[in-house]
N, C-alpha and C. Protein backbone atom coordinates (compact mmCIF):
# COMPACT_ATOMS: atom_id res chain seq x y z
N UNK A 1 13.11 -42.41 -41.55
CA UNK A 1 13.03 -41.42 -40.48
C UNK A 1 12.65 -42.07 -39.15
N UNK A 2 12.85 -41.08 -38.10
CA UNK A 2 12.81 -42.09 -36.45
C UNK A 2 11.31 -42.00 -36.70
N UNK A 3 10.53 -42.92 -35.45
CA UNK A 3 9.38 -42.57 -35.30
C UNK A 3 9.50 -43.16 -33.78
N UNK A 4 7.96 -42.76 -33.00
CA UNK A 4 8.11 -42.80 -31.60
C UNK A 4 7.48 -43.97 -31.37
N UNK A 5 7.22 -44.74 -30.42
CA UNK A 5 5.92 -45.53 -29.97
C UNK A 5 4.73 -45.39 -29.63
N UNK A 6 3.59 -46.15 -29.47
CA UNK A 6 2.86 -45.57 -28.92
C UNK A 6 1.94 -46.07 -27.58
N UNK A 7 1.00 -45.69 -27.22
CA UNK A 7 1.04 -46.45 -26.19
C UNK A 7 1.13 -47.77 -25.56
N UNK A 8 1.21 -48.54 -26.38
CA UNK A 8 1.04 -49.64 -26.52
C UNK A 8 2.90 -50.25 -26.32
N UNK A 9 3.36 -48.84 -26.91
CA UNK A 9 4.92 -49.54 -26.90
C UNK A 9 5.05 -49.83 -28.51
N UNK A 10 4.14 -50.27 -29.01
CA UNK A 10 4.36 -50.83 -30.92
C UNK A 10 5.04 -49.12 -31.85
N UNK A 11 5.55 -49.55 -32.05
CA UNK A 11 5.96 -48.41 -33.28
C UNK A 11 5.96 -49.25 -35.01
N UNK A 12 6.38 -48.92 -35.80
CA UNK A 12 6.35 -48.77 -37.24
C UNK A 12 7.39 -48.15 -38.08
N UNK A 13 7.86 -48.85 -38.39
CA UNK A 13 8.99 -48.06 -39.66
C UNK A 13 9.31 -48.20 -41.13
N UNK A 14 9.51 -47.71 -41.87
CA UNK A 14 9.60 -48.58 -43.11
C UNK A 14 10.81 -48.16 -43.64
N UNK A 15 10.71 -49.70 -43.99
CA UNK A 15 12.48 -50.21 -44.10
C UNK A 15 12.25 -50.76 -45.66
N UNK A 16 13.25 -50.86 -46.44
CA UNK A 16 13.93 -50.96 -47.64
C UNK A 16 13.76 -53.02 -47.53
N UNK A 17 12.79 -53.52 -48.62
CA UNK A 17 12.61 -54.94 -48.69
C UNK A 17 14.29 -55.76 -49.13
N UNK A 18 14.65 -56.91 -48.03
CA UNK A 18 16.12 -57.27 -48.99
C UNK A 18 17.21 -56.38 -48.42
N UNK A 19 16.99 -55.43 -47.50
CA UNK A 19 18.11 -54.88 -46.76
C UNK A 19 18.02 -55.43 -45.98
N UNK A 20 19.45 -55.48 -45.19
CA UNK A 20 20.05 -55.65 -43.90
C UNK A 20 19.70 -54.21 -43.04
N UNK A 21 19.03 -54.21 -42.31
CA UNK A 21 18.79 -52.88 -41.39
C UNK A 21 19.30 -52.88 -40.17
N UNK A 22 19.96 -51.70 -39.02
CA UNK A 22 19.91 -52.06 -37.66
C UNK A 22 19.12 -51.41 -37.09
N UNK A 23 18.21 -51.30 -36.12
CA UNK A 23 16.96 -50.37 -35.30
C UNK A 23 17.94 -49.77 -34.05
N UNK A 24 18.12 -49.15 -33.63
CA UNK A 24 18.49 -48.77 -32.35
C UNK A 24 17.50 -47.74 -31.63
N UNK A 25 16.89 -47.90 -30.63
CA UNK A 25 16.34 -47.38 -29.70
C UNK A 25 17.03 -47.48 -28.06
N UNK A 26 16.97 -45.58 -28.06
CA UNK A 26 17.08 -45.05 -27.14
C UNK A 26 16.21 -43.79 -26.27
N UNK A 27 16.54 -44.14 -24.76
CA UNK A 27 15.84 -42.78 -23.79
C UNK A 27 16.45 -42.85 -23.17
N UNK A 28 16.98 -41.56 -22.70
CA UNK A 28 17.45 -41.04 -21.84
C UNK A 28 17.08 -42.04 -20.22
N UNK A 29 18.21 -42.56 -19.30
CA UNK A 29 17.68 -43.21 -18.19
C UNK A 29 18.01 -44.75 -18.12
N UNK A 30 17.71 -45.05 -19.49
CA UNK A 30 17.76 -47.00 -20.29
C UNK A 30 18.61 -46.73 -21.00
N UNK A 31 19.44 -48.16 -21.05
CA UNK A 31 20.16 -48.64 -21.83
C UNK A 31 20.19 -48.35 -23.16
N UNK A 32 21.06 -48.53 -24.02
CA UNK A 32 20.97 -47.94 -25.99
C UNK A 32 20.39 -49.63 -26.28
N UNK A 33 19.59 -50.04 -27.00
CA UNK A 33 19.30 -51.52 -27.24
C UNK A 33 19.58 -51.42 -29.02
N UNK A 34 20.20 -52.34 -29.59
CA UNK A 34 20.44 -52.10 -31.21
C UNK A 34 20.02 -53.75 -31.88
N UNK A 35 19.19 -53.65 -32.36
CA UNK A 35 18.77 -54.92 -33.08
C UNK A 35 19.13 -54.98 -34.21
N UNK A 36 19.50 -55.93 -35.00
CA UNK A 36 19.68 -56.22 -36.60
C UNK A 36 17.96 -57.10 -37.08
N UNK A 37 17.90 -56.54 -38.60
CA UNK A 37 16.71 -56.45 -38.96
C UNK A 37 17.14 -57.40 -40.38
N UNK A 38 17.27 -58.61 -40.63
CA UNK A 38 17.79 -58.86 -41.68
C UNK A 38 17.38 -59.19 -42.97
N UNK A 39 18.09 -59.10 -44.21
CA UNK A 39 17.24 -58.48 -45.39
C UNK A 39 16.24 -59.71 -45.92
N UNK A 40 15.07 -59.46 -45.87
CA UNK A 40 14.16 -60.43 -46.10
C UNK A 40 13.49 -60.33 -46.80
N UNK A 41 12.69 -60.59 -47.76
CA UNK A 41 11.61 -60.25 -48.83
C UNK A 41 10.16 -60.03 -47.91
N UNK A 42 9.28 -59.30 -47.80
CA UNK A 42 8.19 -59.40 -47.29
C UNK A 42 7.47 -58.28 -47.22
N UNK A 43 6.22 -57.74 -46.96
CA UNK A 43 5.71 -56.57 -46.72
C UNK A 43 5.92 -56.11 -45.62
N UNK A 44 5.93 -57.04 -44.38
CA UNK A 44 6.02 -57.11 -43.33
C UNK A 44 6.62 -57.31 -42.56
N UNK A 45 8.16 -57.38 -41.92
CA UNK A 45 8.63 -57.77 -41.00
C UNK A 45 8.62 -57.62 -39.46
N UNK A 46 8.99 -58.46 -38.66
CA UNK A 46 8.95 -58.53 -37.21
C UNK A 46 9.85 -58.48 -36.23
N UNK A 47 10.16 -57.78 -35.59
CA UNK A 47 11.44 -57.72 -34.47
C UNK A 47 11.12 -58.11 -33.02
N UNK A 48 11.96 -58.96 -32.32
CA UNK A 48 10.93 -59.02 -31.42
C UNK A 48 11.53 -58.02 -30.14
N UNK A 49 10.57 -57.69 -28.84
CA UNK A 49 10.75 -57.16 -28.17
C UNK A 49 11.97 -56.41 -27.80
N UNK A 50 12.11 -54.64 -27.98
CA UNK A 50 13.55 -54.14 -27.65
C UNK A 50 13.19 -54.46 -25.77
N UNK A 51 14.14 -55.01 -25.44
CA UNK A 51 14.20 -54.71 -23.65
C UNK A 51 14.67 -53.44 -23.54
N UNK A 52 14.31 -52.82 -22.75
CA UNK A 52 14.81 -51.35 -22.07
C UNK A 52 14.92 -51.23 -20.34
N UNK A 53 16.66 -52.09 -20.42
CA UNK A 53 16.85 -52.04 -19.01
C UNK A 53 17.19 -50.57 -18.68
N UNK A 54 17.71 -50.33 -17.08
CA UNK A 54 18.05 -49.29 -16.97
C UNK A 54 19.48 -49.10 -17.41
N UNK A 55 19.65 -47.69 -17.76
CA UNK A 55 20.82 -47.60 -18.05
C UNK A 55 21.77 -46.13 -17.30
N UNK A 56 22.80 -46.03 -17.53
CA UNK A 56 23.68 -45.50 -16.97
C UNK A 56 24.50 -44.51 -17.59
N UNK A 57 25.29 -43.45 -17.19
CA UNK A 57 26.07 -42.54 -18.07
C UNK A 57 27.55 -43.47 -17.63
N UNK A 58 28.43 -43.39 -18.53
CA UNK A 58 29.91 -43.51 -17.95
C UNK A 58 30.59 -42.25 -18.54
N UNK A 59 31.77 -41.91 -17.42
CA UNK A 59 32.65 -40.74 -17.61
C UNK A 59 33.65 -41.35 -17.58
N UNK A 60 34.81 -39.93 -17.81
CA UNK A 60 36.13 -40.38 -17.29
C UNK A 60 36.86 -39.57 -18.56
N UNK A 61 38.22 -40.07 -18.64
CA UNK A 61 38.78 -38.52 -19.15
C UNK A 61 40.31 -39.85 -19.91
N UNK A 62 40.60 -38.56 -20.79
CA UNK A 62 41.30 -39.45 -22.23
C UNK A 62 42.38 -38.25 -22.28
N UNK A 63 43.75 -39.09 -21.82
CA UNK A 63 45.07 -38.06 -22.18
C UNK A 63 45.99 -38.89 -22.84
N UNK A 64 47.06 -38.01 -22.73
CA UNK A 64 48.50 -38.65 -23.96
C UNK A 64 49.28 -39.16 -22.13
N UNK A 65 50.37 -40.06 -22.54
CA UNK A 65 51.50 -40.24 -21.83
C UNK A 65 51.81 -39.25 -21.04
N UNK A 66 51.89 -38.27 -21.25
CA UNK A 66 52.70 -36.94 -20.57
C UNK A 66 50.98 -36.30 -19.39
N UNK A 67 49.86 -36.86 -19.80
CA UNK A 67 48.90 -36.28 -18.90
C UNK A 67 47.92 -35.04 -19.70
N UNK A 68 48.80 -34.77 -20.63
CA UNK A 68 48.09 -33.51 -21.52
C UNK A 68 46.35 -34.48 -22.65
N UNK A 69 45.20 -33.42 -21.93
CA UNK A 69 43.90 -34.22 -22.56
C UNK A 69 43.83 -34.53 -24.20
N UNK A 70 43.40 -35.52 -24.49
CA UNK A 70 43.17 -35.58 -25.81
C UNK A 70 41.53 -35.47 -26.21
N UNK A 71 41.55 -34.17 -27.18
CA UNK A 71 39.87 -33.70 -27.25
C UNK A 71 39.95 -34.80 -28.07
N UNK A 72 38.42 -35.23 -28.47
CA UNK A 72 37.92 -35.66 -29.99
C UNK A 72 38.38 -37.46 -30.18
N UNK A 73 38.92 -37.93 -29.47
CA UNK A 73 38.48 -38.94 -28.93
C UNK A 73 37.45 -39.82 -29.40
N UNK A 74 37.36 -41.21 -29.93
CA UNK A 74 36.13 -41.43 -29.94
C UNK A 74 36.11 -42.90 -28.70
N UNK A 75 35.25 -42.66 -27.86
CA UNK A 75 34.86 -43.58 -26.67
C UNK A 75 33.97 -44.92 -27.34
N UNK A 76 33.96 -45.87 -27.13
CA UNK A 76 33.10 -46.83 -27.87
C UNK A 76 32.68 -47.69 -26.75
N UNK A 77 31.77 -48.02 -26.09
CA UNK A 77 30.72 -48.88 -25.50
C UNK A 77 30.25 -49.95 -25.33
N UNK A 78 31.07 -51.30 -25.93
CA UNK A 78 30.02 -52.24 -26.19
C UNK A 78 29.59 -53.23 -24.98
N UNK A 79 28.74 -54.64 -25.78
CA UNK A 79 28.74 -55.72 -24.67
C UNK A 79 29.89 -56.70 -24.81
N UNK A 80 30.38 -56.60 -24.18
CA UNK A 80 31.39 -57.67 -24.03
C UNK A 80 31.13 -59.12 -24.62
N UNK A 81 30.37 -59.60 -24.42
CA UNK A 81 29.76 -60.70 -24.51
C UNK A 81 29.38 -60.84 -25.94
N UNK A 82 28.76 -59.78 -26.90
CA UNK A 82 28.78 -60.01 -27.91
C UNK A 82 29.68 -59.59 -28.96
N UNK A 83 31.01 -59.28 -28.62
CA UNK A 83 31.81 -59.43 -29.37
C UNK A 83 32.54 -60.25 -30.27
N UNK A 84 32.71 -59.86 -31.03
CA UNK A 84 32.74 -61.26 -32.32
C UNK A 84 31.34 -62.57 -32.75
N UNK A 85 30.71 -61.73 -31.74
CA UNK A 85 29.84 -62.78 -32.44
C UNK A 85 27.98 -62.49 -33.26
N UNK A 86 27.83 -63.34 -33.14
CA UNK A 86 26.68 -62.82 -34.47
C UNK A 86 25.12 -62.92 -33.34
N UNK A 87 24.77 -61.84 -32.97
CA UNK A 87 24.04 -61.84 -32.37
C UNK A 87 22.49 -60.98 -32.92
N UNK A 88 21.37 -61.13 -32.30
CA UNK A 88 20.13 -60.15 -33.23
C UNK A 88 19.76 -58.84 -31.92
N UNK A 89 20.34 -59.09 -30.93
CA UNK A 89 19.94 -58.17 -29.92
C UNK A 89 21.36 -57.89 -29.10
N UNK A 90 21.63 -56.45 -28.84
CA UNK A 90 22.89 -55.93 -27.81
C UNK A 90 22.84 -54.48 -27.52
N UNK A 91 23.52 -54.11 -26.70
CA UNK A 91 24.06 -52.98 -26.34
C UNK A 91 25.22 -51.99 -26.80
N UNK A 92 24.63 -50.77 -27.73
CA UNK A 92 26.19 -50.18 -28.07
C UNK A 92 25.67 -48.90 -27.65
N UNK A 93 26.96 -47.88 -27.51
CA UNK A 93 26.96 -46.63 -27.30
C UNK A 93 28.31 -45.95 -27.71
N UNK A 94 28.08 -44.78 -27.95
CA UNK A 94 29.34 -44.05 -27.80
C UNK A 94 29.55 -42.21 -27.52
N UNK A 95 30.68 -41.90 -27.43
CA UNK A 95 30.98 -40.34 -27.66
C UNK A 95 32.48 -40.38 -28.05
N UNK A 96 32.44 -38.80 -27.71
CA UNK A 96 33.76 -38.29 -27.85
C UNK A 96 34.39 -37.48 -26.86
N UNK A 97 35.59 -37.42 -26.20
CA UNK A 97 36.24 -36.60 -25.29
C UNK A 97 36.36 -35.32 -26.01
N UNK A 98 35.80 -34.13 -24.75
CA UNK A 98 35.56 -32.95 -25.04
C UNK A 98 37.08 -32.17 -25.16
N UNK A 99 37.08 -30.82 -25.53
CA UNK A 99 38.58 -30.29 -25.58
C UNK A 99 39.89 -30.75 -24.01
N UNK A 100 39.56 -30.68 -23.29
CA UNK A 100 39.79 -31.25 -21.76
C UNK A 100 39.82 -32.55 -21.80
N UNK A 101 39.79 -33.23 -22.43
CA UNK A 101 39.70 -34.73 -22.67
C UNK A 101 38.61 -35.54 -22.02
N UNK A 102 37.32 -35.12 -21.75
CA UNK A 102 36.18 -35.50 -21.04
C UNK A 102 35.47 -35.83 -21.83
N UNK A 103 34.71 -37.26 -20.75
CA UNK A 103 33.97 -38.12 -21.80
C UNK A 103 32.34 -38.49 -21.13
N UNK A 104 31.62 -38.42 -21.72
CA UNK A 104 30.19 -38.95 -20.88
C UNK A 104 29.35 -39.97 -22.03
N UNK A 105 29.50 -41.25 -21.66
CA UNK A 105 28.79 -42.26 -22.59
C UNK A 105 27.12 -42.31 -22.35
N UNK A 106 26.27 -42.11 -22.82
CA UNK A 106 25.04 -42.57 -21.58
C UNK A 106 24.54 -43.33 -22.51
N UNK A 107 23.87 -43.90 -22.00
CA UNK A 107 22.63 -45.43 -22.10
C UNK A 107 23.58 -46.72 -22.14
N UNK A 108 24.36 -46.35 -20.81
CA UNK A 108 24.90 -47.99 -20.70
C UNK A 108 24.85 -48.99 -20.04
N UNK A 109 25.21 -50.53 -19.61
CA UNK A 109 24.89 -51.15 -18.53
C UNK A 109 25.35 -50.52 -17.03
N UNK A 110 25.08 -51.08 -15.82
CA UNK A 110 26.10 -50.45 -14.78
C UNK A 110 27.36 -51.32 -14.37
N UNK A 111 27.07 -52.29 -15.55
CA UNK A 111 28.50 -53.30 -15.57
C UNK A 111 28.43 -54.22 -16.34
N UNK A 112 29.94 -54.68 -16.85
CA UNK A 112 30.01 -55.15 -17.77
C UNK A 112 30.34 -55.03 -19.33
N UNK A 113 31.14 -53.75 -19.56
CA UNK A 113 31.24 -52.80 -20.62
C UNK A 113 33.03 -53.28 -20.70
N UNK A 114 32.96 -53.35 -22.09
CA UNK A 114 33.78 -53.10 -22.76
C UNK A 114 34.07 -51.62 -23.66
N UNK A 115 34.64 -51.52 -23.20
CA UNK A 115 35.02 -49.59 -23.42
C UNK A 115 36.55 -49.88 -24.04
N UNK A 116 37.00 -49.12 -25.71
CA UNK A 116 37.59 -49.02 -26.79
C UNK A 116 37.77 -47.23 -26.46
N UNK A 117 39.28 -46.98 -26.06
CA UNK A 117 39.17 -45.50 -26.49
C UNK A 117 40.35 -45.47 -27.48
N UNK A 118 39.90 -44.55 -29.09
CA UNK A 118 40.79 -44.43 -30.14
C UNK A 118 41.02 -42.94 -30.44
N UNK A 119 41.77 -42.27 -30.88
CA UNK A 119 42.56 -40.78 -31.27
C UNK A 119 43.21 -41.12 -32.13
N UNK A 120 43.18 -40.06 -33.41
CA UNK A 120 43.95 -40.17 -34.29
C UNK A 120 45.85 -39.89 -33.99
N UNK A 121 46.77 -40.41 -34.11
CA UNK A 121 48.04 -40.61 -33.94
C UNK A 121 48.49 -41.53 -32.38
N UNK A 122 47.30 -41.96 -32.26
CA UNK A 122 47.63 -42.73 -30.61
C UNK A 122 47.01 -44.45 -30.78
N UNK A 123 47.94 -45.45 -30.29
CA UNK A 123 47.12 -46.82 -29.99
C UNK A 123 46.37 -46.94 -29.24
N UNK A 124 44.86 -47.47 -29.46
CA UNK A 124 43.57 -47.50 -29.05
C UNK A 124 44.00 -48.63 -27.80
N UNK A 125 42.77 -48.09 -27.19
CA UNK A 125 43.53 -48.64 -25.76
C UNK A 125 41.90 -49.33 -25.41
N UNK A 126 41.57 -50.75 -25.22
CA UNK A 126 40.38 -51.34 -24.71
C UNK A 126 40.62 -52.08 -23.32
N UNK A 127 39.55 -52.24 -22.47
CA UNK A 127 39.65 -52.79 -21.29
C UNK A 127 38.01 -52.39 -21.04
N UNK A 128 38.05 -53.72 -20.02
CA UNK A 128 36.87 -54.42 -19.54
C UNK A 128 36.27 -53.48 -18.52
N UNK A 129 35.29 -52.98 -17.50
CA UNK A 129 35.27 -51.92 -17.02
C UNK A 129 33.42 -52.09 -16.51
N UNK A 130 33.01 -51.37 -15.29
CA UNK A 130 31.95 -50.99 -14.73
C UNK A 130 31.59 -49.36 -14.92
N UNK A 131 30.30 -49.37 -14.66
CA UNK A 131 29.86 -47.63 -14.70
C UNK A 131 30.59 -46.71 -13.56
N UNK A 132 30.54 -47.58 -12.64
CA UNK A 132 31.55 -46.63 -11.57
C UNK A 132 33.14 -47.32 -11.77
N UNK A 133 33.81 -47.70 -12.04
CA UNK A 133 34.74 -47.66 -12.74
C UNK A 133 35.64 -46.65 -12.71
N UNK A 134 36.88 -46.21 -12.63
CA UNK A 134 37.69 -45.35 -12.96
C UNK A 134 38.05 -45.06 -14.21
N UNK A 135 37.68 -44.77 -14.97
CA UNK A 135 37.98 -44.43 -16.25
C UNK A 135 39.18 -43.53 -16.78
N UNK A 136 40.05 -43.26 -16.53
CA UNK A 136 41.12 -42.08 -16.60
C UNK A 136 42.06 -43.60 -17.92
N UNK A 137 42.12 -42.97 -19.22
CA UNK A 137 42.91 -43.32 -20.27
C UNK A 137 44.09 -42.41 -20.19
N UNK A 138 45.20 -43.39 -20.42
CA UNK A 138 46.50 -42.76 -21.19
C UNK A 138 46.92 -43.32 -22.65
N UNK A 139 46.76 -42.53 -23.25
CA UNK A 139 46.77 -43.04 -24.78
C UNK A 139 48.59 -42.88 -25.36
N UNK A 140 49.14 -44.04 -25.88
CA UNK A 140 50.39 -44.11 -26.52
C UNK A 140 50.54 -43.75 -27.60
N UNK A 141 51.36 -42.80 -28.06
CA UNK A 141 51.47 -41.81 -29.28
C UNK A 141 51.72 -42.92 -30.56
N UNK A 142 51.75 -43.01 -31.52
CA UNK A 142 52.12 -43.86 -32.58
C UNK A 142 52.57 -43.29 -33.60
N UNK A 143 53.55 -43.84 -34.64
CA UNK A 143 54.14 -42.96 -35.73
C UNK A 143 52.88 -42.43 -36.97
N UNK A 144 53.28 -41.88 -37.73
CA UNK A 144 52.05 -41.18 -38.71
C UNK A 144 52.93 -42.14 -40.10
N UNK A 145 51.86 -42.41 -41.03
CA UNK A 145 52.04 -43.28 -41.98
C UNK A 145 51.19 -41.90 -42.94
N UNK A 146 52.13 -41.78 -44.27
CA UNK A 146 51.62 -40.24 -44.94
C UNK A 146 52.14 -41.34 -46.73
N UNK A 147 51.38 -41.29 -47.55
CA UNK A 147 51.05 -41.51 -48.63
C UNK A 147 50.23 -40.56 -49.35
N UNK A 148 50.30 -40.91 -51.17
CA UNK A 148 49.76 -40.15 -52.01
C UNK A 148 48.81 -41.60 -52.74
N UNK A 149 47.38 -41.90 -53.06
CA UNK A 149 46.93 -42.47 -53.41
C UNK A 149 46.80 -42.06 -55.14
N UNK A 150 47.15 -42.82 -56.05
CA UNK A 150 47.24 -41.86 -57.66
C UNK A 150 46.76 -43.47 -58.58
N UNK A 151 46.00 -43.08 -59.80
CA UNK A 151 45.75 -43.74 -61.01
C UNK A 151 46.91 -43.72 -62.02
N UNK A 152 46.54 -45.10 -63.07
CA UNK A 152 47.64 -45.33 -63.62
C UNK A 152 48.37 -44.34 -64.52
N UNK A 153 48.14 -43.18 -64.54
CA UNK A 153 48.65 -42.08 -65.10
C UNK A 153 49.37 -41.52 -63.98
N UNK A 154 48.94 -41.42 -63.28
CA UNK A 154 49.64 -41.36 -61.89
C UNK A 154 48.93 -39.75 -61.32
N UNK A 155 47.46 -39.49 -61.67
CA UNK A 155 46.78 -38.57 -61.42
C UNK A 155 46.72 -38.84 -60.15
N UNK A 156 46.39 -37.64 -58.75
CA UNK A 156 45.54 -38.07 -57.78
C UNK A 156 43.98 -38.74 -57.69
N UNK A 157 44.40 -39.34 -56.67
CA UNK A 157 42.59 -39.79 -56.85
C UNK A 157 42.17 -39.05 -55.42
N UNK A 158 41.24 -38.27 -55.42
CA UNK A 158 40.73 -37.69 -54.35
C UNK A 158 39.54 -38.97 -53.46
N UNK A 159 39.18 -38.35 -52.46
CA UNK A 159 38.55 -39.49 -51.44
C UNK A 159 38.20 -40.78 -51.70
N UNK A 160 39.65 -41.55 -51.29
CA UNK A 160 39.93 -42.70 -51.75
C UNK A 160 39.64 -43.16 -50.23
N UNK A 161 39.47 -44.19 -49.31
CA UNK A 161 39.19 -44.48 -47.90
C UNK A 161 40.31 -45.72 -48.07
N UNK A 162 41.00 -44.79 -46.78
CA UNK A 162 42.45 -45.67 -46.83
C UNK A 162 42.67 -46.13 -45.14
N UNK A 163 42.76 -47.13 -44.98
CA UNK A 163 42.90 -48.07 -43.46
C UNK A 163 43.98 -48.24 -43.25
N UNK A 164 44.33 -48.96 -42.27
CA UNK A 164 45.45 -49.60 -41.71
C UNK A 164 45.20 -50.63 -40.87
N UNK A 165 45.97 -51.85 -41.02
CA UNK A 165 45.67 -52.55 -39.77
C UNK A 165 46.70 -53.23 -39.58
N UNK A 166 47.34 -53.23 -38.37
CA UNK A 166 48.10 -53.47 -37.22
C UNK A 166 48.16 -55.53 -37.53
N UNK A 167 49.67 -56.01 -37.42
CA UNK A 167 49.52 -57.16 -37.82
C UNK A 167 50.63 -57.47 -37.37
């Protein structure tokens, strides 16, 4: 469960010994900060200092080719910088474009964002980007890929988690 800080800033959580955990702390104003906590044997573990720069909302709005909004949207946030790589401290955030295709990210840098916008039947569209930034997406429609997932009897198998990836 969350817990708050206290004056001091120290908080407390208890975490599962031998898990991999991530902490993310956020407020409204600062940045989202997300640490990895990694699985260690101990009673005790230590994280060190979340920074809590300031942070920022980003907007901006998510349509198809033709201009018509795409609700439901998911907007993704990251640091640029730590992409692909294996880091213990960064910045993530996200949302979703509202029915109108409107989007408001908050707790982000005021630059320096890598912003991922994805919709189901459209190619995800990423680019490099500032808080004031223009944000206006046009998302490219893509074909629908429709299968039956079944066992060797050839029963259905119900919630099977089925991907795709682009190659």
């Amino acid at each position: 469960p969350p817990t708050k800080t206290d004056v001091e800033g120290r908080y407390r959580l208890v975490a599962r010994q031998n898990h991999y955990h991530v902490v993310v702390v956020a407020r409204k104003g600062y940045q989202v900060c997300v640490q990895r906590l990694q699985g260690e044997a101990g009673a005790e573990r230590h994280l060190s200092d979340a920074l809590m720069l300031p942070g920022a909302t980003l907007r901006g709005r998510v349509r198809d080719v033709s201009g018509k909004a795409i609700g439901g949207a998911l907007v993704r946030v990251e640091d640029p910088l730590s992409a692909g790589t294996f880091v213990m401290s960064w910045f993530e955030s996200q949302a979703h474009s509202d029915a109108k295709g409107l989007f408001e990210v908050p707790g982000v840098p005021r630059s320096g964002l890598r912003v991922t916008v994805s919709a189901p039947g459209f190619l995800a569209e990423t680019r490099l980007a500032a808080q004031d930034s223009p944000l206006d997406f046009s998302l490219q429609p893509t074909g629908m890929v429709r299968g039956r997932i079944v066992d060797a009897a050839g029963k259905p198998l119900p919630k099977i988690r089925v991907d795709i990836v682009a190659v």
